[in-house]
PDB file of N, CA and C in Angstrom:
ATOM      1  N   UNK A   1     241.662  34.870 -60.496  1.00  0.00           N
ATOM      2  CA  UNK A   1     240.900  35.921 -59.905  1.00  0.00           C
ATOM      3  C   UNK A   1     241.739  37.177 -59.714  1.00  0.00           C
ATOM      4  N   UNK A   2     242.910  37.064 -59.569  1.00  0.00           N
ATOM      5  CA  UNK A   2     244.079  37.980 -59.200  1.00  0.00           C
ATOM      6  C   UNK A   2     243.883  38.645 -60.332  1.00  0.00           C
ATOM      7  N   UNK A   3     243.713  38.103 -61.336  1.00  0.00           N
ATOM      8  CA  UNK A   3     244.522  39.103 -62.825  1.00  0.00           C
ATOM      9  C   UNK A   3     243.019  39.884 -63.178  1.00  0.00           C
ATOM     10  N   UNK A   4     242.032  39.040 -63.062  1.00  0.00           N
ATOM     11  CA  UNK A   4     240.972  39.843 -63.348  1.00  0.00           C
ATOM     12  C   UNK A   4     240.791  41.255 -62.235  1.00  0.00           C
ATOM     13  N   UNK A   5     241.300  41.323 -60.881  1.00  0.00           N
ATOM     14  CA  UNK A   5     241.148  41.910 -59.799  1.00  0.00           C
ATOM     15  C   UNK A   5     242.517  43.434 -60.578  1.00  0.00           C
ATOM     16  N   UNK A   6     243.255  43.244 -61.136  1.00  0.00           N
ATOM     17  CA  UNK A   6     244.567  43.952 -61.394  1.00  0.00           C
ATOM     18  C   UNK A   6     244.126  44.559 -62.621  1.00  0.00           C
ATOM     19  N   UNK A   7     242.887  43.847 -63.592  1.00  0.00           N
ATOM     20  CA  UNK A   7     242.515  44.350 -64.919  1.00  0.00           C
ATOM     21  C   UNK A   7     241.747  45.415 -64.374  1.00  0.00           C
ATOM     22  N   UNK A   8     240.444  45.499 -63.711  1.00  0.00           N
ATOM     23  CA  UNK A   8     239.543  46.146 -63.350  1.00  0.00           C
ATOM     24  C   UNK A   8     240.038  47.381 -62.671  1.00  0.00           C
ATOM     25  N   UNK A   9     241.393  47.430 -62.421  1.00  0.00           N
ATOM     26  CA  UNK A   9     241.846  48.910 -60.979  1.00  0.00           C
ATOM     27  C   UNK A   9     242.500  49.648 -61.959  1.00  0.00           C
ATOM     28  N   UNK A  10     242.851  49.129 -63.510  1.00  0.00           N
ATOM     29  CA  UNK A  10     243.682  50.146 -64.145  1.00  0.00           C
ATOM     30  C   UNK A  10     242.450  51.451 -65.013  1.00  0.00           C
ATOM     31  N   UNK A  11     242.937  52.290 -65.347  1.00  0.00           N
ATOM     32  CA  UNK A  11     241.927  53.681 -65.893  1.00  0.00           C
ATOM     33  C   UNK A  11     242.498  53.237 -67.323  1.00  0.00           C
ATOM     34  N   UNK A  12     241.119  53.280 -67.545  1.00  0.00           N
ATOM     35  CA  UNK A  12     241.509  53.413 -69.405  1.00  0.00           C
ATOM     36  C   UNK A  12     241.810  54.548 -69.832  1.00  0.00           C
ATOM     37  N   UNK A  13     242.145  55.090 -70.990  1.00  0.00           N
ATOM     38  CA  UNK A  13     242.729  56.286 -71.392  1.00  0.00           C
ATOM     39  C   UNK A  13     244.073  56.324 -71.609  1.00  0.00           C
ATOM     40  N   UNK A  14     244.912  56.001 -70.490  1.00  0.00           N
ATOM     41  CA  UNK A  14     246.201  56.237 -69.938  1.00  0.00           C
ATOM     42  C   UNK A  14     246.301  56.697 -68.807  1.00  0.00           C
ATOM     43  N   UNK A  15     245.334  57.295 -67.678  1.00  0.00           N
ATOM     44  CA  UNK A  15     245.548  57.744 -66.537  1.00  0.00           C
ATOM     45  C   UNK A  15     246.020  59.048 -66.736  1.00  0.00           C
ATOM     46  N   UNK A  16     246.899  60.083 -66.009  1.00  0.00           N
ATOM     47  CA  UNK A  16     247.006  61.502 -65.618  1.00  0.00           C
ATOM     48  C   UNK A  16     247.862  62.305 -66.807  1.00  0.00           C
ATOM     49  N   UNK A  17     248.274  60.930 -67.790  1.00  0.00           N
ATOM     50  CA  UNK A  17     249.739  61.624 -68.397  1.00  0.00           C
ATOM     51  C   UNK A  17     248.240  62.380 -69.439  1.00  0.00           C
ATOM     52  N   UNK A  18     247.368  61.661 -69.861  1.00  0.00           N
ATOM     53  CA  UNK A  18     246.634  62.417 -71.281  1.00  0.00           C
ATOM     54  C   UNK A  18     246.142  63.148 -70.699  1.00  0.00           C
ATOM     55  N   UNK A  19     245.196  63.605 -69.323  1.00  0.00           N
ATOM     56  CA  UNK A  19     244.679  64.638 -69.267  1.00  0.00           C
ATOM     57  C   UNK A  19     245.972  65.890 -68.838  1.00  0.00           C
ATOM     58  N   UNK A  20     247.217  65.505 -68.949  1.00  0.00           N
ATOM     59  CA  UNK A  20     247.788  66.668 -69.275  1.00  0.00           C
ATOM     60  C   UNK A  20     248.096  66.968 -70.361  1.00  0.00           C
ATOM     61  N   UNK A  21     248.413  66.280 -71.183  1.00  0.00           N
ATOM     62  CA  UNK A  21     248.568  66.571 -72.808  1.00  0.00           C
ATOM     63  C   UNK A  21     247.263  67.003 -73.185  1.00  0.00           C
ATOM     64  N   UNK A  22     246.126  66.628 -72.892  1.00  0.00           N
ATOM     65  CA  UNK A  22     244.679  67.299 -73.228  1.00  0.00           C
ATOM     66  C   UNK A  22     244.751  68.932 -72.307  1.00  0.00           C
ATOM     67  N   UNK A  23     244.998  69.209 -71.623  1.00  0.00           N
ATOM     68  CA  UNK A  23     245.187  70.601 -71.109  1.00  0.00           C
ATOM     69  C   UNK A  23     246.016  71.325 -71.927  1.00  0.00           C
ATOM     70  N   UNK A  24     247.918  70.886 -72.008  1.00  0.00           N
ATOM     71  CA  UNK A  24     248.307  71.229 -73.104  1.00  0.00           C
ATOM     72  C   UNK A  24     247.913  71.303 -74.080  1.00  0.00           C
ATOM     73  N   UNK A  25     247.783  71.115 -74.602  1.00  0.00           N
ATOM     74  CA  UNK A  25     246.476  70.789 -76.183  1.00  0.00           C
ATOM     75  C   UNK A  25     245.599  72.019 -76.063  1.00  0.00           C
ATOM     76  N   UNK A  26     244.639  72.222 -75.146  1.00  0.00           N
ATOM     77  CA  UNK A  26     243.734  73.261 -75.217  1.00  0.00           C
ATOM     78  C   UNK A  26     244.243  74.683 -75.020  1.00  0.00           C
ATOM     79  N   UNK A  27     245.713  74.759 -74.208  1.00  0.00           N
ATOM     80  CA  UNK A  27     246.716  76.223 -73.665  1.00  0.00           C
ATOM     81  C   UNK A  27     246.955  76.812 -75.370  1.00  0.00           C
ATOM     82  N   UNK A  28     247.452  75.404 -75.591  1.00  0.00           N
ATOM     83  CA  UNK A  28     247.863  76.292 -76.881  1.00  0.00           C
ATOM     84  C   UNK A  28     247.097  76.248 -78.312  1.00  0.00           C
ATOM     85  N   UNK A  29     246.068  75.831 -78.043  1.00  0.00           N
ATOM     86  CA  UNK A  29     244.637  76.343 -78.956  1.00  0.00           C
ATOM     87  C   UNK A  29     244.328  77.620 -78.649  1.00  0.00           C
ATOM     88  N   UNK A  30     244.166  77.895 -77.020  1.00  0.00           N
ATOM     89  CA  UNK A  30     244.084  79.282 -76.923  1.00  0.00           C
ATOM     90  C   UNK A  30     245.150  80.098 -77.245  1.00  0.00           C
ATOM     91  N   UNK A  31     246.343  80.197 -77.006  1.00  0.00           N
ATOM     92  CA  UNK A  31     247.121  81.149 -77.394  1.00  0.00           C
ATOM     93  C   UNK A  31     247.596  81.363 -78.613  1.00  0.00           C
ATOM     94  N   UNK A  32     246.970  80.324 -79.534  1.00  0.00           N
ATOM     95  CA  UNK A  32     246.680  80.320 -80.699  1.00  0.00           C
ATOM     96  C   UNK A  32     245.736  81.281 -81.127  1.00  0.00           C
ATOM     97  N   UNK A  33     244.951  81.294 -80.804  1.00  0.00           N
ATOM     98  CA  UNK A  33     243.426  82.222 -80.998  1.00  0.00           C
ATOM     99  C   UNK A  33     243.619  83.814 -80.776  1.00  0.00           C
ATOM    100  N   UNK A  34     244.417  83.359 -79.279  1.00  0.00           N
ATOM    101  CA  UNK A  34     245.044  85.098 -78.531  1.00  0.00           C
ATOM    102  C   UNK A  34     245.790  86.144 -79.754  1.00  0.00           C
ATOM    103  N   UNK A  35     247.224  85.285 -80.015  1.00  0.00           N
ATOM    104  CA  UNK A  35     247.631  86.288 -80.841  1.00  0.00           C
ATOM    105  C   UNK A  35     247.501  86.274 -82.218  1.00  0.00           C
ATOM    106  N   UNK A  36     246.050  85.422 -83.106  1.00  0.00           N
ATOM    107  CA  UNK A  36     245.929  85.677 -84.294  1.00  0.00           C
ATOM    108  C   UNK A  36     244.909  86.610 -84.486  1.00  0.00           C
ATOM    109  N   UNK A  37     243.721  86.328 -83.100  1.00  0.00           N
ATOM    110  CA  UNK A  37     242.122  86.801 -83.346  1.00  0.00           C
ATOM    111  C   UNK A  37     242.211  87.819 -82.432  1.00  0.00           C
ATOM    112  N   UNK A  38     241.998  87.490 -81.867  1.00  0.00           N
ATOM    113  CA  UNK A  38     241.824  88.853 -80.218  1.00  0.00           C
ATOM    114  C   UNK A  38     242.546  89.537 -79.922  1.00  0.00           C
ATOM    115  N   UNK A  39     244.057  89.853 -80.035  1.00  0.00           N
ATOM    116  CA  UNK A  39     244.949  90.979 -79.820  1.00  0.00           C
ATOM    117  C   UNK A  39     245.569  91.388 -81.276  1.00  0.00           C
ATOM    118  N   UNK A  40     245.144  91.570 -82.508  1.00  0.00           N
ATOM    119  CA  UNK A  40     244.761  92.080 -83.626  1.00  0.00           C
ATOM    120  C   UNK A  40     243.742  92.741 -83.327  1.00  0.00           C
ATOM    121  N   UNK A  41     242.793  92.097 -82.800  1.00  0.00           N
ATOM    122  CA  UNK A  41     241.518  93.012 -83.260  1.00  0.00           C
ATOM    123  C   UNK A  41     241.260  94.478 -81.789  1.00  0.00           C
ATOM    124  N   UNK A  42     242.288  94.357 -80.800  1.00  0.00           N
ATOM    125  CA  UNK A  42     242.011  94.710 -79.648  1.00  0.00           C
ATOM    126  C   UNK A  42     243.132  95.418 -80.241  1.00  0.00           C
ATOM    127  N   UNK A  43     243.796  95.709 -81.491  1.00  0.00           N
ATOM    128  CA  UNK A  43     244.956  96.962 -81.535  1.00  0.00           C
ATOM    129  C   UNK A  43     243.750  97.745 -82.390  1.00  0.00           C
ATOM    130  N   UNK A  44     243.414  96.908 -83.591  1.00  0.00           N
ATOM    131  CA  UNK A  44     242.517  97.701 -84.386  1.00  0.00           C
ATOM    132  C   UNK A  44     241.825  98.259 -83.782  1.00  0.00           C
ATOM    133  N   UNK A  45     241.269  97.922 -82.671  1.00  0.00           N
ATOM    134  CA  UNK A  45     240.317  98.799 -82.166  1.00  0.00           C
ATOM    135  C   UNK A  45     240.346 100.098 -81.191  1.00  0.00           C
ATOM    136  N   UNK A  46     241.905  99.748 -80.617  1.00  0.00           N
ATOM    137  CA  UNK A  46     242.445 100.916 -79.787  1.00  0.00           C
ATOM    138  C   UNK A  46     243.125 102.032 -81.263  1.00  0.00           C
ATOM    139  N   UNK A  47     243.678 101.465 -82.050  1.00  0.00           N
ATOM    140  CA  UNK A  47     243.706 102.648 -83.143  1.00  0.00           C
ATOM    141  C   UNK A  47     242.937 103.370 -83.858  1.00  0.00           C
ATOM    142  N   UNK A  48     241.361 102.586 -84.064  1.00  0.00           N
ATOM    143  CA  UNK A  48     240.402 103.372 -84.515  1.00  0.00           C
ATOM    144  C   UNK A  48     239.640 104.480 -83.372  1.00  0.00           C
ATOM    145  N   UNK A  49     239.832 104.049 -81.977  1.00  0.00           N
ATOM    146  CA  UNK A  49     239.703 104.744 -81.188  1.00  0.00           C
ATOM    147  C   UNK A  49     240.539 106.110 -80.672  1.00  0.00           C
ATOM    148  N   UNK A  50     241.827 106.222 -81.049  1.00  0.00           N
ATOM    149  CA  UNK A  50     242.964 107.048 -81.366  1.00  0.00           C
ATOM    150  C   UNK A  50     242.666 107.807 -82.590  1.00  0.00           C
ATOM    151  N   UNK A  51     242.421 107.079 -83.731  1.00  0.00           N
ATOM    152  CA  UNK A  51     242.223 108.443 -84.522  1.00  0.00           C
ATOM    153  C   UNK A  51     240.463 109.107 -84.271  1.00  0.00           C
ATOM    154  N   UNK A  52     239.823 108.530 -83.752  1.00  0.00           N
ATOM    155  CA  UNK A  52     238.208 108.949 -83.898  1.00  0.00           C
ATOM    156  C   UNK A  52     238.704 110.565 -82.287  1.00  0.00           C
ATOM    157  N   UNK A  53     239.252 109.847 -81.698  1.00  0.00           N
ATOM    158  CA  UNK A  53     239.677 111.338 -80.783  1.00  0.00           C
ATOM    159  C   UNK A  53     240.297 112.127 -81.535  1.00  0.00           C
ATOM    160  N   UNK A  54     241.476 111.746 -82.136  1.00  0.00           N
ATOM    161  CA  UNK A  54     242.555 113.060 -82.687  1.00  0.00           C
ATOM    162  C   UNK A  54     241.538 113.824 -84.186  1.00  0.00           C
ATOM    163  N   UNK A  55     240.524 113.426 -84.701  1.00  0.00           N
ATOM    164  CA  UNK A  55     239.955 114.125 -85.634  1.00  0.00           C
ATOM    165  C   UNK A  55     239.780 115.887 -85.033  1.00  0.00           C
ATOM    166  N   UNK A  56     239.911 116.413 -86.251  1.00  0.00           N
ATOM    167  CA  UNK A  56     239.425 118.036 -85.439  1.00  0.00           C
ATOM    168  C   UNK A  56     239.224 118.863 -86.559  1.00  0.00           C
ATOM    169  N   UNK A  57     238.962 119.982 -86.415  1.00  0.00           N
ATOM    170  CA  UNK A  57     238.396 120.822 -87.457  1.00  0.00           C
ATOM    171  C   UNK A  57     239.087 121.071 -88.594  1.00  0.00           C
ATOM    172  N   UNK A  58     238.839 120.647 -89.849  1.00  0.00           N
ATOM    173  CA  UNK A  58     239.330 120.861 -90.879  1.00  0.00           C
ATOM    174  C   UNK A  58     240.041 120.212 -91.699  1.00  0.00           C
ATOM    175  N   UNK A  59     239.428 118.803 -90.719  1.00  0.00           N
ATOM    176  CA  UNK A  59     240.307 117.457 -91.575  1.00  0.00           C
ATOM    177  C   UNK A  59     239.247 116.859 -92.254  1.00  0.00           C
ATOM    178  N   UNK A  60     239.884 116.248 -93.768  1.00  0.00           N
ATOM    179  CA  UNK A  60     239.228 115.764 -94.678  1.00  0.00           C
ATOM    180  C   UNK A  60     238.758 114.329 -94.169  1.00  0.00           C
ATOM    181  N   UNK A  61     237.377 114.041 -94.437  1.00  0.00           N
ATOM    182  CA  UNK A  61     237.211 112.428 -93.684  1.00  0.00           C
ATOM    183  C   UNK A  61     236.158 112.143 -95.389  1.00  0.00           C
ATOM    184  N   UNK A  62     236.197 111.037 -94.666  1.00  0.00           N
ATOM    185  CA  UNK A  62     235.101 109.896 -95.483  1.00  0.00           C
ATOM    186  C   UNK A  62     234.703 108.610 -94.433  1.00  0.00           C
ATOM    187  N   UNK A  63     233.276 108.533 -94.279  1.00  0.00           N
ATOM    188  CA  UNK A  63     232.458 108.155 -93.759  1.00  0.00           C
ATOM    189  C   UNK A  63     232.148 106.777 -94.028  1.00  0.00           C
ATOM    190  N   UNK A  64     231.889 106.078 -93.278  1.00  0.00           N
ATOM    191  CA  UNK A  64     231.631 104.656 -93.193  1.00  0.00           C
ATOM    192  C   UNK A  64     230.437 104.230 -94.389  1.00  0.00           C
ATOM    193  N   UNK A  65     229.563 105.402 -95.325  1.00  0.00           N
ATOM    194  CA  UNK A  65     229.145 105.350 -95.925  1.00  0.00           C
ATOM    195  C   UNK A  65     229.666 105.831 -97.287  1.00  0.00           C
ATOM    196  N   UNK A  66     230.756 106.186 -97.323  1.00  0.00           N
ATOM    197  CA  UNK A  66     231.862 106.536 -98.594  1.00  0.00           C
ATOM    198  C   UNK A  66     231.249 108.108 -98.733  1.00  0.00           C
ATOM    199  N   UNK A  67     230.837 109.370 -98.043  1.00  0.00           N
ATOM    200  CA  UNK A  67     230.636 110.447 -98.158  1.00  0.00           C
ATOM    201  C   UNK A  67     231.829 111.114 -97.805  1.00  0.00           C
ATOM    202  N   UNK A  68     231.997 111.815 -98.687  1.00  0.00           N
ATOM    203  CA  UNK A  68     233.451 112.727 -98.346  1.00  0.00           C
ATOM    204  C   UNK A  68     233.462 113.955 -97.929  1.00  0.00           C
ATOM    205  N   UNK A  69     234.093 114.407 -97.050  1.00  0.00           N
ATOM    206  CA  UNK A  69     233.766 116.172 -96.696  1.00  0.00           C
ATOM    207  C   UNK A  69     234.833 116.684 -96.053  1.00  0.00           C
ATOM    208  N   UNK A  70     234.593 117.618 -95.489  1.00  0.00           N
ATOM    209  CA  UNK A  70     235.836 118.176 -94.445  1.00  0.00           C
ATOM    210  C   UNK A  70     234.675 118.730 -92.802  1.00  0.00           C
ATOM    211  N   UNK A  71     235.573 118.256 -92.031  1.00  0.00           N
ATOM    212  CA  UNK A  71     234.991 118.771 -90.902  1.00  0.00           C
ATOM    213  C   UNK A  71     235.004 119.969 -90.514  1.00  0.00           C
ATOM    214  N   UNK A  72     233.067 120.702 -89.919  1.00  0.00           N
ATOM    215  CA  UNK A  72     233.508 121.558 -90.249  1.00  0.00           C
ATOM    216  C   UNK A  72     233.152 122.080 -88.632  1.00  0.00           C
ATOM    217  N   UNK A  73     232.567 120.888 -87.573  1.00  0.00           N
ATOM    218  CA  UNK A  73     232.078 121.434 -86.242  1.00  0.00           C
ATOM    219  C   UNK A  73     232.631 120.027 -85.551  1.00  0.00           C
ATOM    220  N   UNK A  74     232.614 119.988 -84.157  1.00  0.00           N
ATOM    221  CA  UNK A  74     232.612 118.614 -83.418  1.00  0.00           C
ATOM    222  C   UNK A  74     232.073 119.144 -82.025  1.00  0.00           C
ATOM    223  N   UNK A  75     231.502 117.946 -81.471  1.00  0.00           N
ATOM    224  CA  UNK A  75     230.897 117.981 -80.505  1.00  0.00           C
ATOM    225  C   UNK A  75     230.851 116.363 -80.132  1.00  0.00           C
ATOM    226  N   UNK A  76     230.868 116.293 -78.460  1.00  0.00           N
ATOM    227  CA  UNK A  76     231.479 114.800 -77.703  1.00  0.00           C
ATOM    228  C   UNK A  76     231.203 113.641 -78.647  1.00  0.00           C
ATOM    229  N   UNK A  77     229.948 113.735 -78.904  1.00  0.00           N
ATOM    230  CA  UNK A  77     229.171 112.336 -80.014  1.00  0.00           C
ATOM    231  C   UNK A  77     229.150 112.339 -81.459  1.00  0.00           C
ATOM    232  N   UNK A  78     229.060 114.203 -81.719  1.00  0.00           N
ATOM    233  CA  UNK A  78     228.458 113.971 -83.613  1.00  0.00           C
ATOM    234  C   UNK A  78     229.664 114.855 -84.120  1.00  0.00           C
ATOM    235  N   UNK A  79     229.648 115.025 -85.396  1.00  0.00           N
ATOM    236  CA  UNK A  79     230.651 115.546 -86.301  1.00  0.00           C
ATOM    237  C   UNK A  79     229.928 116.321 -87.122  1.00  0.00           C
ATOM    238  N   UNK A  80     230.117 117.427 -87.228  1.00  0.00           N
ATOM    239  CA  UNK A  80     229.408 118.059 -88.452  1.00  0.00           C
ATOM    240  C   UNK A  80     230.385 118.332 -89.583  1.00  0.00           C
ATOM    241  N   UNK A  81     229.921 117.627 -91.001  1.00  0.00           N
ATOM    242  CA  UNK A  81     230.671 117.544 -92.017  1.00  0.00           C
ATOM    243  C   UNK A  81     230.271 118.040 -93.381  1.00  0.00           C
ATOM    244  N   UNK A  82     230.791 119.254 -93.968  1.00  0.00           N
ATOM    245  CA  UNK A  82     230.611 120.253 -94.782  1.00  0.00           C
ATOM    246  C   UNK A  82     231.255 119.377 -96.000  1.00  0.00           C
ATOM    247  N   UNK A  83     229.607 118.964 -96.958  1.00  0.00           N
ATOM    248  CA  UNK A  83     230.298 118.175 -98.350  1.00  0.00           C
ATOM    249  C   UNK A  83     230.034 118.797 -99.410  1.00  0.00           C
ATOM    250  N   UNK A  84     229.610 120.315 -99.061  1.00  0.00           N
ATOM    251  CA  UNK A  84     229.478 121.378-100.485  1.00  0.00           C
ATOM    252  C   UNK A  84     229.838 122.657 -99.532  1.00  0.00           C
ATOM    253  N   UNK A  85     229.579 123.733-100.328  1.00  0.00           N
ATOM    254  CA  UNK A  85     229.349 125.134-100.296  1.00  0.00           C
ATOM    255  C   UNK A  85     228.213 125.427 -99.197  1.00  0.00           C
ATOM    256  N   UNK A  86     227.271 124.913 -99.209  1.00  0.00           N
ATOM    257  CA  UNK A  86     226.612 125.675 -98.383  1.00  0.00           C
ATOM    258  C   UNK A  86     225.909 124.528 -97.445  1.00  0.00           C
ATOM    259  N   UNK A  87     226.553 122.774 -97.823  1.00  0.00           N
ATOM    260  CA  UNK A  87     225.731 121.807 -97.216  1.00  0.00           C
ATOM    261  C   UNK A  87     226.490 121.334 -96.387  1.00  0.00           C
ATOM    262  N   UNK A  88     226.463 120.965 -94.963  1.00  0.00           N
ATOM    263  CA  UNK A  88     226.768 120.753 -93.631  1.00  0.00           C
ATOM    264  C   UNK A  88     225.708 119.351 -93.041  1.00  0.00           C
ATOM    265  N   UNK A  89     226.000 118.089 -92.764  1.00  0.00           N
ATOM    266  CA  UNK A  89     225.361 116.993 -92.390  1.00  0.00           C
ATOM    267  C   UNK A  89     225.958 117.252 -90.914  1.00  0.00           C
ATOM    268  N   UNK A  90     224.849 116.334 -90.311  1.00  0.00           N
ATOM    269  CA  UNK A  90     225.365 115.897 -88.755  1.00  0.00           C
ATOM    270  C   UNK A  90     225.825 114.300 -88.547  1.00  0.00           C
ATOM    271  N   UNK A  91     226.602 113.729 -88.149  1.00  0.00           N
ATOM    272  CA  UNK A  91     226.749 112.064 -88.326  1.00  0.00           C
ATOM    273  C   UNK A  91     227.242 111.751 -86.547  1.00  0.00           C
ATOM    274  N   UNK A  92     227.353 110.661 -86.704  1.00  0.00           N
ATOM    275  CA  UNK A  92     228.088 110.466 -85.069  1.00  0.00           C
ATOM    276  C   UNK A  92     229.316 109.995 -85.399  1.00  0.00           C
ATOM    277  N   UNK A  93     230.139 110.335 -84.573  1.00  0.00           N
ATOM    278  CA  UNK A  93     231.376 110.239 -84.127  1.00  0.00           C
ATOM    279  C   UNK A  93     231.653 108.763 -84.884  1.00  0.00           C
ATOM    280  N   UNK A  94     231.894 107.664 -84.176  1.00  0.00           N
ATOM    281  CA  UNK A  94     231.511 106.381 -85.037  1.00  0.00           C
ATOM    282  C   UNK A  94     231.193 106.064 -86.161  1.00  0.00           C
ATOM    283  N   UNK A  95     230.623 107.075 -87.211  1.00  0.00           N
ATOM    284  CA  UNK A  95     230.425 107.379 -88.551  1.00  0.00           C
ATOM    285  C   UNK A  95     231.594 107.394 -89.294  1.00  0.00           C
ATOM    286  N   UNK A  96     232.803 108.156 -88.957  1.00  0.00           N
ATOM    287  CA  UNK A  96     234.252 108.410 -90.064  1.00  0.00           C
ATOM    288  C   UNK A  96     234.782 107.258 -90.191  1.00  0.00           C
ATOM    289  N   UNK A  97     235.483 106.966 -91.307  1.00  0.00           N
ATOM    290  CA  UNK A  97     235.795 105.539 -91.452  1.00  0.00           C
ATOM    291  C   UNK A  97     237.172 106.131 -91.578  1.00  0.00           C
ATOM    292  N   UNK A  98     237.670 107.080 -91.814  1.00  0.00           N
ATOM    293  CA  UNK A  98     239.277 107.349 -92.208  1.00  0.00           C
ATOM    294  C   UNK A  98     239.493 108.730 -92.359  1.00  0.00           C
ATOM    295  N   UNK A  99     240.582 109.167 -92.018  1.00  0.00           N
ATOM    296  CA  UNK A  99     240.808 110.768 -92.237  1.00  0.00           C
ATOM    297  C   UNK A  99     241.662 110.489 -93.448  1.00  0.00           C
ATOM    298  N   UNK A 100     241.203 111.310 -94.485  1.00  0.00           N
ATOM    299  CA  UNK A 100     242.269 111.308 -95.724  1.00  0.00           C
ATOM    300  C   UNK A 100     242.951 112.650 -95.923  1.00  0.00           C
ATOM    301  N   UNK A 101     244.408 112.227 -95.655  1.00  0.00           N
ATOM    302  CA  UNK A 101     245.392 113.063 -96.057  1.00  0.00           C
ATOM    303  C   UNK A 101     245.524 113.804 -97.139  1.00  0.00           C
ATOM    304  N   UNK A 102     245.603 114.907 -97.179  1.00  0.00           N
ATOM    305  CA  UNK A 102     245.441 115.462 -98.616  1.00  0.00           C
ATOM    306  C   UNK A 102     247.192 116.067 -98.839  1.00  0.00           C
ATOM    307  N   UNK A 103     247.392 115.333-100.203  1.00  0.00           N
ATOM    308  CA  UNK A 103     248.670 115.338-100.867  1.00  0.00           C
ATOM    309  C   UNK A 103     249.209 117.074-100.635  1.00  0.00           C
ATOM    310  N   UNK A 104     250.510 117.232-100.516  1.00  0.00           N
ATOM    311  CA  UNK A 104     250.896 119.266-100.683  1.00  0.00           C
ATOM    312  C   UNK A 104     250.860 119.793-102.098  1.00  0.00           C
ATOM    313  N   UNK A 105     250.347 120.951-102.058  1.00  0.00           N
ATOM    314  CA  UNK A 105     249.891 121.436-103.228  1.00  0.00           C
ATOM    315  C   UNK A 105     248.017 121.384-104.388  1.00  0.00           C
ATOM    316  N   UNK A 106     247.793 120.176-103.215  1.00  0.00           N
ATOM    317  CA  UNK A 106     246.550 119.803-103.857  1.00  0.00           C
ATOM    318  C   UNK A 106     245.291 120.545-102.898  1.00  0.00           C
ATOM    319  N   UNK A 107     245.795 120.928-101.848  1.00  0.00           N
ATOM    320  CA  UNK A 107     244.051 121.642-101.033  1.00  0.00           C
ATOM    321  C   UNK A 107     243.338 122.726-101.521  1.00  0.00           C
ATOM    322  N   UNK A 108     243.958 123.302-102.645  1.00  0.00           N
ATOM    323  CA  UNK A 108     242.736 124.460-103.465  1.00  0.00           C
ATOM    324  C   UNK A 108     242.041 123.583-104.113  1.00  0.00           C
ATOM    325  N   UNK A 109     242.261 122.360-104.619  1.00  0.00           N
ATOM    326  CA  UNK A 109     241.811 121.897-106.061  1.00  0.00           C
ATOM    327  C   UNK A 109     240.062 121.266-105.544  1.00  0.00           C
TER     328      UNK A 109
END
């Protein structure tokens, strides 16, 4: 009766040691996740937010829709972007996908 009484009081699993190795286990699943997924994407996004401020008049962009122009107005939300001679679009801010640098010697062409 003793041994059956001594079988029944033990925890299957292993008792306290696995649910710490199961905690461990999950710390570093997350900090796994942290610095491959979420603080990549939380720089990308503070840098696209850095250049969408520093844009300003007279920089060459291209648009999240591959339209190319030069800026030719700004205002808090929209961008106004001159892609001919006499044609001027309105887009929002959130619209530029990249400011493109234009090489020296090449801005008449």
């Amino acid at each position: 009766m003793v041994d059956l009484a001594y079988a029944a009081a033990q925890i299957p699993g292993g008792g306290a040691g696995s649910v710490a190795t199961q905690l461990v286990f999950f710390a570093a699943i997350f900090a796994i996740f942290y610095f491959l997924l979420i603080r990549p994407q939380q720089k990308q996004r503070r840098e696209r937010e850095d250049m969408l401020r520093a844009v300003k008049r007279g920089d060459r962009v291209v648009t999240s829709g591959g339209l190319h122009g030069t800026i030719a107005g700004l205002d808090e939300n929209t961008v106004t972007v001159r892609v001919a001679d006499q044609v001027k679009l309105v887009f929002d801010r959130s619209a530029i996908g990249r400011i493109v640098s234009v090489p020296s010697g090449k801005e008449g062409a």
